[in-house]
PDB file of N, CA and C in Angstrom:
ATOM      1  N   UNK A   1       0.846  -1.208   0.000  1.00  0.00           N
ATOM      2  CA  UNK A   1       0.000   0.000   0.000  1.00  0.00           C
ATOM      3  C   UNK A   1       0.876   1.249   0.000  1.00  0.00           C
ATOM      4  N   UNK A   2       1.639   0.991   1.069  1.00  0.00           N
ATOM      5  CA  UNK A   2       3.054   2.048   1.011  1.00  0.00           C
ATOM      6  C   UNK A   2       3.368   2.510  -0.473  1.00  0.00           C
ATOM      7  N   UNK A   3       4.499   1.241  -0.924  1.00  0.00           N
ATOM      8  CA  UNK A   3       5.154   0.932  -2.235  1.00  0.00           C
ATOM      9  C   UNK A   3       3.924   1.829  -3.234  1.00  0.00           C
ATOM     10  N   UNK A   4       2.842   1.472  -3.350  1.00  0.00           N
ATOM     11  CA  UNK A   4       1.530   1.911  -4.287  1.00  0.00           C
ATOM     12  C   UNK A   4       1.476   3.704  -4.264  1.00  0.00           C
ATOM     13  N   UNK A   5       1.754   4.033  -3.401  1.00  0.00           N
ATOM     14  CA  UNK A   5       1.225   5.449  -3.128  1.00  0.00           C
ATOM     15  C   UNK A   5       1.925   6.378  -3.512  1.00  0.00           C
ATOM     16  N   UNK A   6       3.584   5.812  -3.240  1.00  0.00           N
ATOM     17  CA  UNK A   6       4.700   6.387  -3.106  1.00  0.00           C
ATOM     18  C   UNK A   6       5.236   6.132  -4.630  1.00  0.00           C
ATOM     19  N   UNK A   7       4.740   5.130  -5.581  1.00  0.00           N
ATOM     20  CA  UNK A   7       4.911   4.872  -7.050  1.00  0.00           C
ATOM     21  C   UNK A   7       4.362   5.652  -7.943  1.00  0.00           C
ATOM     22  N   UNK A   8       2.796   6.188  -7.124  1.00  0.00           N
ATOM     23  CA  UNK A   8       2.001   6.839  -7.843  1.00  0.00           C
ATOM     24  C   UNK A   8       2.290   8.648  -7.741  1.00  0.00           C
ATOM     25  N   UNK A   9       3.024   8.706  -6.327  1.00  0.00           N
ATOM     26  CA  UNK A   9       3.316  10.353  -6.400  1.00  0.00           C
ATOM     27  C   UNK A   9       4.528  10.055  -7.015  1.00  0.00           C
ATOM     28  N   UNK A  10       5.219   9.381  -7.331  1.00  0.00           N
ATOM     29  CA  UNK A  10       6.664   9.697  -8.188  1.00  0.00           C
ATOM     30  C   UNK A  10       6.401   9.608  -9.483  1.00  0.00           C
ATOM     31  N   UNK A  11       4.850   8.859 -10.115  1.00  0.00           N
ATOM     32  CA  UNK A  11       4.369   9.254 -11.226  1.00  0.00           C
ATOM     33  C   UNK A  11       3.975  10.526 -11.423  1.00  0.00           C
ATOM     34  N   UNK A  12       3.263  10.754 -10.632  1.00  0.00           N
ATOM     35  CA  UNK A  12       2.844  12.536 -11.026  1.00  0.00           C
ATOM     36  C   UNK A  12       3.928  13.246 -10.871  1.00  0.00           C
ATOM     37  N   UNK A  13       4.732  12.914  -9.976  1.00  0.00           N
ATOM     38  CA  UNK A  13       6.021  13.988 -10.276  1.00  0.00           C
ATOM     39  C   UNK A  13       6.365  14.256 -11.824  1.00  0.00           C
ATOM     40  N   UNK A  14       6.801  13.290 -12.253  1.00  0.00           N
ATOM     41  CA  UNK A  14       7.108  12.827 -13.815  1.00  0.00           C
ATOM     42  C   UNK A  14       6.793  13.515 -14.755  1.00  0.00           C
ATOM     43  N   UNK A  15       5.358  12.913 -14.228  1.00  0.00           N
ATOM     44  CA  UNK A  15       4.649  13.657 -15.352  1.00  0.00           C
ATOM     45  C   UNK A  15       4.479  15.208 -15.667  1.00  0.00           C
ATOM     46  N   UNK A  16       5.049  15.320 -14.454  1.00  0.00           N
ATOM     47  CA  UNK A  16       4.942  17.347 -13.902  1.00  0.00           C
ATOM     48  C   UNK A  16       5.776  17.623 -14.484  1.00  0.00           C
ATOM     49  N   UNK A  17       6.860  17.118 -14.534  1.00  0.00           N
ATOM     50  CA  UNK A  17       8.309  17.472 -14.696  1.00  0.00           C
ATOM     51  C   UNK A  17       8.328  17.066 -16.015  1.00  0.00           C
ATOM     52  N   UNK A  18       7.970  16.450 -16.813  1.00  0.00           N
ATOM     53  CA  UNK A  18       7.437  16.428 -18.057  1.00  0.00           C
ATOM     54  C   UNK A  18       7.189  17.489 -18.507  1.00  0.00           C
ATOM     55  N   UNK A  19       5.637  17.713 -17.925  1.00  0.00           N
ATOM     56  CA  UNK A  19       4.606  18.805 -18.476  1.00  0.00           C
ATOM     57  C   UNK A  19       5.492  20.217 -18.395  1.00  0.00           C
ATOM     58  N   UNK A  20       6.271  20.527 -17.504  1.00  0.00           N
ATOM     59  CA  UNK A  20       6.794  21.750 -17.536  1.00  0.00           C
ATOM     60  C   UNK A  20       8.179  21.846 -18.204  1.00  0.00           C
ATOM     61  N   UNK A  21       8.523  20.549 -18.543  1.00  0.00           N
ATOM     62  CA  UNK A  21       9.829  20.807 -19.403  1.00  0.00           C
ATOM     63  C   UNK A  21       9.298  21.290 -20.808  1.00  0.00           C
ATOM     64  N   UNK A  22       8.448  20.707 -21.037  1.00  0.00           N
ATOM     65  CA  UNK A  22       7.701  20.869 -22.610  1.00  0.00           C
ATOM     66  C   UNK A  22       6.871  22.140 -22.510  1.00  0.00           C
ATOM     67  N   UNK A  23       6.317  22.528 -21.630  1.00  0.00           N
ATOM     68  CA  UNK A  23       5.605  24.131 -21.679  1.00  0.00           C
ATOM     69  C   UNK A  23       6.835  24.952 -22.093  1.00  0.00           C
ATOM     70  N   UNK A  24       7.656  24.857 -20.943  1.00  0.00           N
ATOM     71  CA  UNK A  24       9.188  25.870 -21.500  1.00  0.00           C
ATOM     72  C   UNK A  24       9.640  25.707 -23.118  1.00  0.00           C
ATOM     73  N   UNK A  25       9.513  24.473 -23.436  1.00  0.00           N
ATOM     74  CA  UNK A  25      10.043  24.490 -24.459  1.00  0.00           C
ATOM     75  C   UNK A  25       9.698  25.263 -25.847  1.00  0.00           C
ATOM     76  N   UNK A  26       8.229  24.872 -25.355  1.00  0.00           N
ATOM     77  CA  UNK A  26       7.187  25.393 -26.319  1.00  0.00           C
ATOM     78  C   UNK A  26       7.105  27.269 -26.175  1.00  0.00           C
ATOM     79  N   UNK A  27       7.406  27.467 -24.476  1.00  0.00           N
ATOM     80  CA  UNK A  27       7.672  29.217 -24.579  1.00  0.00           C
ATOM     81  C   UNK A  27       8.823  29.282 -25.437  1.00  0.00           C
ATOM     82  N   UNK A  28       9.739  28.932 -25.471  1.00  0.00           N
ATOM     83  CA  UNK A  28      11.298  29.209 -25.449  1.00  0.00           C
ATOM     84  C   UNK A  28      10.899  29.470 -27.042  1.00  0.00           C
ATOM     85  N   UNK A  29      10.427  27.981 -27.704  1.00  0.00           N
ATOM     86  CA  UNK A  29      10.170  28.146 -28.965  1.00  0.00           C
ATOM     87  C   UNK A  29       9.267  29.544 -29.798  1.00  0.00           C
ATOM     88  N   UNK A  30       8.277  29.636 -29.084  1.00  0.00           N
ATOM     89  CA  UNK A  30       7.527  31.153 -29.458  1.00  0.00           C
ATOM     90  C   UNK A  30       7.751  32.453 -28.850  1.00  0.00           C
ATOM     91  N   UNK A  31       8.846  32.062 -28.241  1.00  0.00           N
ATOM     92  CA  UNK A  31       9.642  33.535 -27.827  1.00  0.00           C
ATOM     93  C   UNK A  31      10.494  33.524 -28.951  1.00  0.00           C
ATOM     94  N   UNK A  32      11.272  32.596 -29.688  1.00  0.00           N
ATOM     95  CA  UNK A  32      12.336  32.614 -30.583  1.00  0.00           C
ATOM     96  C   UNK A  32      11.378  33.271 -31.918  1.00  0.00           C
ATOM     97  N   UNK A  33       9.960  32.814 -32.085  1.00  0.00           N
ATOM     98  CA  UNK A  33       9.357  32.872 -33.111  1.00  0.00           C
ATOM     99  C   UNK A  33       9.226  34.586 -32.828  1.00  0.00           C
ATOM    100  N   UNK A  34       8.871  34.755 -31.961  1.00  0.00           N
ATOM    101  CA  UNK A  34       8.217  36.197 -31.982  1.00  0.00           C
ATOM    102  C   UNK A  34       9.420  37.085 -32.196  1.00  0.00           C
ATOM    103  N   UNK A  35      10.364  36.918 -31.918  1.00  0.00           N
ATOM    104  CA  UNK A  35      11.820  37.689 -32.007  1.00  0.00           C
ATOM    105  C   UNK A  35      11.958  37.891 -33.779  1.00  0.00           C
ATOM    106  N   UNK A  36      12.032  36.477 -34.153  1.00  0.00           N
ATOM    107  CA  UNK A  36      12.515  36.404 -35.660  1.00  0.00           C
ATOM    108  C   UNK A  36      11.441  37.172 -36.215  1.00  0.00           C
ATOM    109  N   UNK A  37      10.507  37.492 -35.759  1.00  0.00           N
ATOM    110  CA  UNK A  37       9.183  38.424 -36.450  1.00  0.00           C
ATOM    111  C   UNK A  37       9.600  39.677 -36.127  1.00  0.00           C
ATOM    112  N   UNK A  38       9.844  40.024 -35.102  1.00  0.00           N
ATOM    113  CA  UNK A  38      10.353  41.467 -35.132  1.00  0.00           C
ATOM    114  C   UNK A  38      11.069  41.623 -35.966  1.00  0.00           C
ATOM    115  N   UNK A  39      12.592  41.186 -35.963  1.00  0.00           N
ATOM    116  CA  UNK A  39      13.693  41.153 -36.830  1.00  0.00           C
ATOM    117  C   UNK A  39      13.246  41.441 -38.173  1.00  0.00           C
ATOM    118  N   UNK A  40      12.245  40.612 -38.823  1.00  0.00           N
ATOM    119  CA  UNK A  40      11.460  40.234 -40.104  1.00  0.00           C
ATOM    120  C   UNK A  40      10.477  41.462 -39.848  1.00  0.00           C
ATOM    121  N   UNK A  41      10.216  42.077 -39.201  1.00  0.00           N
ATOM    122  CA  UNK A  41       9.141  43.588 -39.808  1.00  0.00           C
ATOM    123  C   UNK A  41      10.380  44.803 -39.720  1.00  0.00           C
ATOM    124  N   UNK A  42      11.168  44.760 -38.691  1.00  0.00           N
ATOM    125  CA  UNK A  42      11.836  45.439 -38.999  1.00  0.00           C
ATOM    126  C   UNK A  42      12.958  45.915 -40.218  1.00  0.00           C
ATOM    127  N   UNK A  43      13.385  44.640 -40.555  1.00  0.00           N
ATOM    128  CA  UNK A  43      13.782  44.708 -41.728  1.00  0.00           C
ATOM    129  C   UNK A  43      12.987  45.348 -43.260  1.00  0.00           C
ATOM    130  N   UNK A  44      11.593  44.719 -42.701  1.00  0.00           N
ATOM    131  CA  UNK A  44      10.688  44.965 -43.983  1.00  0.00           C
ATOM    132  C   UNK A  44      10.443  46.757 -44.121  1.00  0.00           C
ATOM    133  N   UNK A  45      10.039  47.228 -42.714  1.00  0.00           N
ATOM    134  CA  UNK A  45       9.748  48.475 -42.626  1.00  0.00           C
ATOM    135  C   UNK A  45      11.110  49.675 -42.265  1.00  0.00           C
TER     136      UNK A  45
END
């Protein structure tokens, strides 16, 4: 029951630590996007 409980919060950890590696990533990625757009109007204008 122990073993069970203690398997299942080190799953959700995981999965947290998952979920927030990939949110960042996904900021990191549309922060890069939004930059190269500036760059790209500024150039244009």
């Amino acid at each position: 029951m122990k073993f069970d409980l203690s398997y299942r919060s080190s799953r959700q950890t995981i999965t947290g630590l998952f979920l927030i590696s990939h949110y960042g990533r996904v900021m990191y990625m549309l922060r890069n996007i939004m930059k190269n757009k500036l760059v790209f109007e500024i150039v244009l204008f």
